[in-house]
Protein backbone atom coordinates (compact mmCIF):
# COMPACT_ATOMS: atom_id res chain seq x y z
CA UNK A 1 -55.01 43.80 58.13
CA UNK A 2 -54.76 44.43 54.60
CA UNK A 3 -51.56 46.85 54.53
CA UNK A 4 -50.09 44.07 57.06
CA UNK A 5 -50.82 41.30 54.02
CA UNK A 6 -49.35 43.55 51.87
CA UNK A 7 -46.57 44.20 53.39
CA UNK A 8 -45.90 40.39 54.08
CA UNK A 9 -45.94 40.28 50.12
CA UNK A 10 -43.54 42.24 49.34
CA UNK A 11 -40.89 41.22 52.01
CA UNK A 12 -38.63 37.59 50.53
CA UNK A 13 -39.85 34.43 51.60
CA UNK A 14 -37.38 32.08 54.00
CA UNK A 15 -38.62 29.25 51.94
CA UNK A 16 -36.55 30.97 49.03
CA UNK A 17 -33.55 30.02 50.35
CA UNK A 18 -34.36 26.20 50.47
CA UNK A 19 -35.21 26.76 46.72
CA UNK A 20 -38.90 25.46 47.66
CA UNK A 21 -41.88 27.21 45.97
CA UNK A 22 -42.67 30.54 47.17
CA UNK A 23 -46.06 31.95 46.82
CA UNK A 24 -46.85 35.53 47.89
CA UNK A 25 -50.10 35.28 50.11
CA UNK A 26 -51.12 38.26 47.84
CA UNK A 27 -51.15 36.89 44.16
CA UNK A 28 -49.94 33.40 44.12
CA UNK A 29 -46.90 34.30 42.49
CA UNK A 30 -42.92 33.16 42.71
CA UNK A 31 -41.29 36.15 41.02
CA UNK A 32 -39.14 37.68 43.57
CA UNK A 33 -37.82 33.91 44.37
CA UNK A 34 -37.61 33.64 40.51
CA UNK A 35 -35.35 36.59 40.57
CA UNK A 36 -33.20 36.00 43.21
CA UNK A 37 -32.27 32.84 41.98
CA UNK A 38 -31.27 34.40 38.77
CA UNK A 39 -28.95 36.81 40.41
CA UNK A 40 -27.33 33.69 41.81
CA UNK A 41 -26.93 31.48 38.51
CA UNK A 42 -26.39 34.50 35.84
CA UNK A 43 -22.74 34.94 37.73
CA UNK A 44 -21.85 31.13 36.86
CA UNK A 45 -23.16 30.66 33.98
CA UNK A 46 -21.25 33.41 32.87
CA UNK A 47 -17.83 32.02 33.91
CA UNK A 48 -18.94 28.65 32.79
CA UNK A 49 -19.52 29.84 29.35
CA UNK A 50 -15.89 32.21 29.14
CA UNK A 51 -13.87 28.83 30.27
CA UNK A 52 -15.48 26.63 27.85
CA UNK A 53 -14.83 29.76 25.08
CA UNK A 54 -12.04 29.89 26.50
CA UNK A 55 -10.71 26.35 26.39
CA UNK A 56 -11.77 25.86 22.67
CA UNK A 57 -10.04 28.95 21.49
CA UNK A 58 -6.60 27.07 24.05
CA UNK A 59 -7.18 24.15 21.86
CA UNK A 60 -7.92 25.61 18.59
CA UNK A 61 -4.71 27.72 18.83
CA UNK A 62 -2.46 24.23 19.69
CA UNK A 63 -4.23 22.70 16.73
CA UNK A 64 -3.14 25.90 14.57
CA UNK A 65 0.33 25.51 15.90
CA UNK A 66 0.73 21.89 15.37
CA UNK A 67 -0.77 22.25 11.87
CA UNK A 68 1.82 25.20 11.25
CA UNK A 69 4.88 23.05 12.59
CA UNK A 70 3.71 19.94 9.83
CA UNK A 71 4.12 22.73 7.09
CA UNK A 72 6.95 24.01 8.09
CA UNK A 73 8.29 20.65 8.27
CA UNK A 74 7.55 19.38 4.86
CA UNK A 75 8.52 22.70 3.19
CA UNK A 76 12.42 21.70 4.61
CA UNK A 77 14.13 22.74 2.00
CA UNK A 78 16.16 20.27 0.21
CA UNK A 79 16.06 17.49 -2.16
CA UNK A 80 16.08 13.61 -1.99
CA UNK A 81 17.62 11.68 -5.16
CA UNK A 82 16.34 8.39 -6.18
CA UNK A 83 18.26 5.93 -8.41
CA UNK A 84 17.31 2.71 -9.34
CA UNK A 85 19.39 0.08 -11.79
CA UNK A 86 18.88 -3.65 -12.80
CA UNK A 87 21.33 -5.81 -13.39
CA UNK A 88 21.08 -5.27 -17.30
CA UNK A 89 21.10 -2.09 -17.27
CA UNK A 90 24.68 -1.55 -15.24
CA UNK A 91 26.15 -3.79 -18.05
CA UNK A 92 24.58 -1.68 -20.87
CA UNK A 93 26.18 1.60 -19.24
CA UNK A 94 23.20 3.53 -17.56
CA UNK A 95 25.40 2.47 -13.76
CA UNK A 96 24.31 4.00 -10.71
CA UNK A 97 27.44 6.64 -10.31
CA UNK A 98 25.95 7.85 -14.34
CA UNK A 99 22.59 8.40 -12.71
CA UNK A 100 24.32 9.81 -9.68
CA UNK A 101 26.36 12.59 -11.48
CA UNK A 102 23.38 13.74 -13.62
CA UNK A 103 21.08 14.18 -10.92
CA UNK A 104 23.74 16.26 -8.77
CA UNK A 105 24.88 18.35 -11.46
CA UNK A 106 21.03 19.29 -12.02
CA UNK A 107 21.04 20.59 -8.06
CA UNK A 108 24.08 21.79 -8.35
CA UNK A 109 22.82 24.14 -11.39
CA UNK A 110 20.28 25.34 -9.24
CA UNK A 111 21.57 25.21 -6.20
CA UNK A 112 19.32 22.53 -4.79
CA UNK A 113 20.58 21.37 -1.19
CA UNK A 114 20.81 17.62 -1.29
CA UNK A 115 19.66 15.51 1.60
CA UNK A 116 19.82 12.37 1.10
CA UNK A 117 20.51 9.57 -1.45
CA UNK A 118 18.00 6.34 -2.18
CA UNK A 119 19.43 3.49 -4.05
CA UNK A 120 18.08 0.59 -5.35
CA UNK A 121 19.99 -1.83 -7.04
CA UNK A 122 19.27 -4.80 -9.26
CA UNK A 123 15.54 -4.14 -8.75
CA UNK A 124 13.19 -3.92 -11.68
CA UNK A 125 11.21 -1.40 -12.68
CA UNK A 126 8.09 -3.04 -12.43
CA UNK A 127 8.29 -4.17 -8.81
CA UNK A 128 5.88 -2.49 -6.09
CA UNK A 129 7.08 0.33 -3.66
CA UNK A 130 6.86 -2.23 -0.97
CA UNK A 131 8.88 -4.79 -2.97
CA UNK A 132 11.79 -1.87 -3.22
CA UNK A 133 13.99 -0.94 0.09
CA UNK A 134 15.32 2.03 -1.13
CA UNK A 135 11.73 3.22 -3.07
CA UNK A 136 9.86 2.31 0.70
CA UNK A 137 12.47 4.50 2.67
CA UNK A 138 12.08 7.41 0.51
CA UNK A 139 8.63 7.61 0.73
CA UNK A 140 8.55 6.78 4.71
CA UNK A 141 11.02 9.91 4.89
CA UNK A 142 8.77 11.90 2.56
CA UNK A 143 5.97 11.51 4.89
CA UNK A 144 7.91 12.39 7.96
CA UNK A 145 8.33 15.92 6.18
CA UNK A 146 12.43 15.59 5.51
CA UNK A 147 12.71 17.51 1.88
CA UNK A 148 10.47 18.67 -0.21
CA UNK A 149 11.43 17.67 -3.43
CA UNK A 150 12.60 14.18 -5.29
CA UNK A 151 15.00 14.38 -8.21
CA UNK A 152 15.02 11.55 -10.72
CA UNK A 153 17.57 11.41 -13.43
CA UNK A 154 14.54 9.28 -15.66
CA UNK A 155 10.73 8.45 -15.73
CA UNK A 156 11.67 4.77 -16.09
CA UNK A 157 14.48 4.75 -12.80
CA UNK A 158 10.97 5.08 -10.52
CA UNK A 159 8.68 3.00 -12.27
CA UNK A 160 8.19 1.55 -15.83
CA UNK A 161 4.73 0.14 -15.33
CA UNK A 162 2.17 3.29 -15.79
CA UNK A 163 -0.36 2.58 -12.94
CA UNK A 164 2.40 2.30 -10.76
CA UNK A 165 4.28 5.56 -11.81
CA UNK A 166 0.99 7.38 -11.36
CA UNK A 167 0.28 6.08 -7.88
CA UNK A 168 4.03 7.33 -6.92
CA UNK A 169 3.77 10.77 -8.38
CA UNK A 170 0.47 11.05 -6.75
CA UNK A 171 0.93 10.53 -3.48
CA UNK A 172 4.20 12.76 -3.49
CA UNK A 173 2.05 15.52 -4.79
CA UNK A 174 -0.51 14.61 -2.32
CA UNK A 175 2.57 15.54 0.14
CA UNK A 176 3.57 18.76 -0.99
CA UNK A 177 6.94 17.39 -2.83
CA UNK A 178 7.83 18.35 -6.38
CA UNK A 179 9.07 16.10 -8.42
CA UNK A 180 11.92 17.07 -11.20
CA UNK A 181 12.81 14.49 -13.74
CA UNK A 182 16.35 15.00 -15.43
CA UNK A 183 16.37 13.18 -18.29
CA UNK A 184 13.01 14.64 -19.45
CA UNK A 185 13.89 18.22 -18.21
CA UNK A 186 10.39 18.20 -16.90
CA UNK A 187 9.05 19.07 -12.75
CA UNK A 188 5.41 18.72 -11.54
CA UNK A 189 4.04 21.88 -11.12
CA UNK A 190 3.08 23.32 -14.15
CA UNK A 191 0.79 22.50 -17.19
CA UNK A 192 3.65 21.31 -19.43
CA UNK A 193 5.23 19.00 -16.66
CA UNK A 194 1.46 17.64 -16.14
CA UNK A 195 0.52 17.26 -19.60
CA UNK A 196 3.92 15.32 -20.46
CA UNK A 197 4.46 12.96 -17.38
CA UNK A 198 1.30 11.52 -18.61
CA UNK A 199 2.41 10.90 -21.81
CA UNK A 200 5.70 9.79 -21.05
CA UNK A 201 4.50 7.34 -18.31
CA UNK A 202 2.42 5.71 -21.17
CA UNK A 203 5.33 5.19 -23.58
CA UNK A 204 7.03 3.83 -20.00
CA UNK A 205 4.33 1.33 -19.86
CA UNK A 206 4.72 0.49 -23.20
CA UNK A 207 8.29 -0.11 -23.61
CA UNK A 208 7.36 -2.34 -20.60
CA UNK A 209 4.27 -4.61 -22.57
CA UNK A 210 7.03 -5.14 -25.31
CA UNK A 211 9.58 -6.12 -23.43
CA UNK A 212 7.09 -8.55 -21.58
CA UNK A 213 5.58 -9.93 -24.69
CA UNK A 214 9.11 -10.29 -26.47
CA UNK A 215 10.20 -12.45 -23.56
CA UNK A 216 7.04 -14.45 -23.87
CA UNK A 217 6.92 -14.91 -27.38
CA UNK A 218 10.72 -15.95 -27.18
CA UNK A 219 9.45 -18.66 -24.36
CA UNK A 220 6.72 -19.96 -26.62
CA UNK A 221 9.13 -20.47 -29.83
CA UNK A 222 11.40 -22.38 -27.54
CA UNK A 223 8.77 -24.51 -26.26
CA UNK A 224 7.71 -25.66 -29.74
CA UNK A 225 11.56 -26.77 -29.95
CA UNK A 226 11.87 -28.65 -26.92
CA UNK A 227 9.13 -28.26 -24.38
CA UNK A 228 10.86 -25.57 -22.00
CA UNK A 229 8.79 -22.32 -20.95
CA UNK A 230 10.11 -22.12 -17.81
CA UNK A 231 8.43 -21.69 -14.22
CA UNK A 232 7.85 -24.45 -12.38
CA UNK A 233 6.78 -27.98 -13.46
CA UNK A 234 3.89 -30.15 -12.68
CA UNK A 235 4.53 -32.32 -9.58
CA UNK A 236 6.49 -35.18 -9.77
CA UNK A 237 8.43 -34.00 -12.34
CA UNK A 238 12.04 -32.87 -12.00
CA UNK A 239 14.37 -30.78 -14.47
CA UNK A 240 18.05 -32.42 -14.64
CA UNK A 241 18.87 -29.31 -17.13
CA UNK A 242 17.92 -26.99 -19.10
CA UNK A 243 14.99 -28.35 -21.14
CA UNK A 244 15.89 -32.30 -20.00
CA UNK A 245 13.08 -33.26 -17.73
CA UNK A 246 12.73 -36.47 -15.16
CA UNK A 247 10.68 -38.43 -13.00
CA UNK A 248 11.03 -37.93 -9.46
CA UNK A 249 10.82 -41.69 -7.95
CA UNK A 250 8.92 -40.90 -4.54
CA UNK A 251 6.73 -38.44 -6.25
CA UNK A 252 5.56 -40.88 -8.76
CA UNK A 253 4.95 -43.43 -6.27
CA UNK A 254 2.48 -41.11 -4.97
CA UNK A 255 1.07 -40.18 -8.21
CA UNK A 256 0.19 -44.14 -8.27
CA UNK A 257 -1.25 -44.17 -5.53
CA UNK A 258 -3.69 -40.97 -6.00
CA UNK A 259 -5.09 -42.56 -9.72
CA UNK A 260 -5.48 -46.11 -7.79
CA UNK A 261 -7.81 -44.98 -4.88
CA UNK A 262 -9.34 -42.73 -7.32
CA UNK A 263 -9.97 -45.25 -9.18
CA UNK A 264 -11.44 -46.83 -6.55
CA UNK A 265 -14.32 -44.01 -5.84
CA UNK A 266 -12.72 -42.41 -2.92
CA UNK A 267 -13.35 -38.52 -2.69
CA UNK A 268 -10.58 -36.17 -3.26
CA UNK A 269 -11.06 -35.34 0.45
CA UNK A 270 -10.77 -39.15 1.21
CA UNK A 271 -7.78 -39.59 -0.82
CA UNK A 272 -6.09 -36.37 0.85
CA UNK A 273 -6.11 -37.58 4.28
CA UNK A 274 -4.76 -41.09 3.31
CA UNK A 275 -1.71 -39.11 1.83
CA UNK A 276 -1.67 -37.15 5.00
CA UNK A 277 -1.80 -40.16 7.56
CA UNK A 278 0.58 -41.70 5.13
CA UNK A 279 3.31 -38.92 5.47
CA UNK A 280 3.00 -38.21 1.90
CA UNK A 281 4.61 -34.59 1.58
CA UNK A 282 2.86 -32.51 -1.66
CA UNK A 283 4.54 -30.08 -3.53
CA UNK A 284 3.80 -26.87 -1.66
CA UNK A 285 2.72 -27.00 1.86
CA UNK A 286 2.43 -29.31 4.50
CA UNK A 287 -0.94 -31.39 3.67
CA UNK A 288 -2.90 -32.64 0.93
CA UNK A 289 -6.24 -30.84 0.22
CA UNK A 290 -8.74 -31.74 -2.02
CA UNK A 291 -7.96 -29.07 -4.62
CA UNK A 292 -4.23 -30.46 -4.52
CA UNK A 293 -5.77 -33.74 -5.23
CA UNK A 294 -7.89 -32.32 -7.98
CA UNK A 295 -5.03 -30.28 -9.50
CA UNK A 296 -2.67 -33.88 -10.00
CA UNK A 297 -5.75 -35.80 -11.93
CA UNK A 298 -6.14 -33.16 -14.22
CA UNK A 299 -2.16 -33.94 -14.80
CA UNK A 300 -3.50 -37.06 -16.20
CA UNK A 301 -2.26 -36.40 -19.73
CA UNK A 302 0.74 -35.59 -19.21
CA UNK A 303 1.59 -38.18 -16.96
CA UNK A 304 0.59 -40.87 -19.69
CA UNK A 305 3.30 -39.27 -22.31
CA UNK A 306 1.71 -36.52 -23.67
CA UNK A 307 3.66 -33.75 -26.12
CA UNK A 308 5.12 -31.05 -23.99
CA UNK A 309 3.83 -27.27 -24.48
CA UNK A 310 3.44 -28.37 -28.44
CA UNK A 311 6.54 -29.72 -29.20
CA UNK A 312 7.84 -32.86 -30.67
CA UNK A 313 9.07 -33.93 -27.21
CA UNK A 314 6.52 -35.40 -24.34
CA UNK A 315 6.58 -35.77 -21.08
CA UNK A 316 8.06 -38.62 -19.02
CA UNK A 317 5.98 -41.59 -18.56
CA UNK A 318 4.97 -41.61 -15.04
CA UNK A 319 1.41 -43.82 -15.22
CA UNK A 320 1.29 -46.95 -18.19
């Protein structure tokens, strides 16, 4: 009886095969239904875990390749030239086909492929990238990898403001493009190059800031003489010609009409949607707002006469 037990031990359960718990009648124990299991899932775990190496290592290597291609795409090698001229500036002799021959006699001297050709004209110096069609295209084709470097023939044909200058150059570098600015003999790259497109940018700025405060100082004097700084004018006021100023007749009717009801207590909020229902058309928009409202009674002053911007001359007498 007890070799038959034995026996019966040793030999695999059926209940093994319906993955139930097996217990020898001997010890209790699973082991051999353990095992044979194991023999089973080893084999697919196995070729589980070589597809999934298997499919990063697919992957990785597309990833390697596509990263490989975007080099090799923005290390194309050529150049792009960017010119850039205001109005001014053609008349004072620094044209576009100037810029133009200096830039291409640089890559022709070192036998720089050219690719293309950005042009801005009549654009100042200080505008945005976004604000420049030429500037914008450039650096849409500089992205997409088509050269890998951008000649200049001057600091001041990309940008005159510094902030601006720096936030070009940047992301170019950020790229991979060099930058090589003819005027200023100078590419990015190197120490020198660094060290003076930083000062150079400044004295860019600069030359800006004077220009700027020459052209404001030159408004101010002339608006001790007659009034005139320019820009626009505070609503209901028209300019026949240069520094002559009138009354515009349907504006002033509403200017009336605001200082009346406001006399009256209303809200600035009340007296906007009176104008509105009225048909009352401000000077920018559609509708009066509150603020509008607010913004023509602080006009008060100079709708009663008072001197214009300092001068000798006053405004037109729109409220007695």
């Amino acid at each position: 009886m007890m070799l038959q037990n034995t026996i019966i031990s040793h030999q695999p359960n059926s209940r093994c095969q319906t993955q139930e718990p097996c217990f020898s009648e001997l010890d209790g124990t699973n082991f051999s239904c353990q095992f044979s299991t194991l023999l089973i899932a080893f084999p697919l775990q196995l070729a589980y875990t070589v597809h999934s190496v298997s499919t990063l290592c697919t992957q990785t290597a597309r990833g390697l390749n596509i990263m490989a291609k975007a080099i090799k795409k923005v290390l194309k090698e050529c150049a792009a030239i960017y010119l850039r001229v205001s109005t001014d500036e053609q008349v004072e002799g620094y044209g576009l086909d100037v810029q133009r021959a200096s830039c291409e006699q640089y890559a022709a001297a070192y036998s720089i492929p050219v690719c293309n050709v950005y042009t801005d004209e009549g654009i100042s110096g200080a505008k945005p990238v976004d604000k420049r069609p030429a500037l914008s295209a450039l650096m849409d084709a500089a992205r997409a990898g088509e050269f890998n470097q951008v000649i200049v023939p001057a600091i001041d044909r990309m940008a005159r403001d510094l902030k601006l200058f720096l936030d070009i150059w940047d992301e170019l570098e950020t790229i991979g493009l060099k930058i090589i600015l003819v005027k200023e003999r100078l590419e990015t790259g190197t120490a020198t190059g660094e060290l003076m497109r930083n000062v150079m940018a400044s004295f860019a700025g600069y030359e800006r800031r004077l220009i700027s405060e020459r052209t404001t100082g030159g408004r101010r004097a002339r608006a001790k003489v007659d009034g005139e700084r320019g820009g626009s004018l505070p609503y209901g006021y028209i300019r026949t010609e240069p520094g002559k100023f009138g009354v515009d007749p349907l504006a002033a009717g509403v200017i009336r009409k605001v200082f009346k009801l406001h006399a009256q207590r209303l809200s600035l909020r009340a007296i906007a949607a009176q104008l509105n229902s009225e048909g009352f058309a401000p000077q920018r928009g559609k509708q009066w707002y509150a603020p509008s409202v607010r913004k023509l009674i602080l006009n008060e002053a100079k709708y009663r006469g008072a001197p214009m911007n300092e001068s000798p001359v006053c405004w037109p007498v729109v409220l007695t």
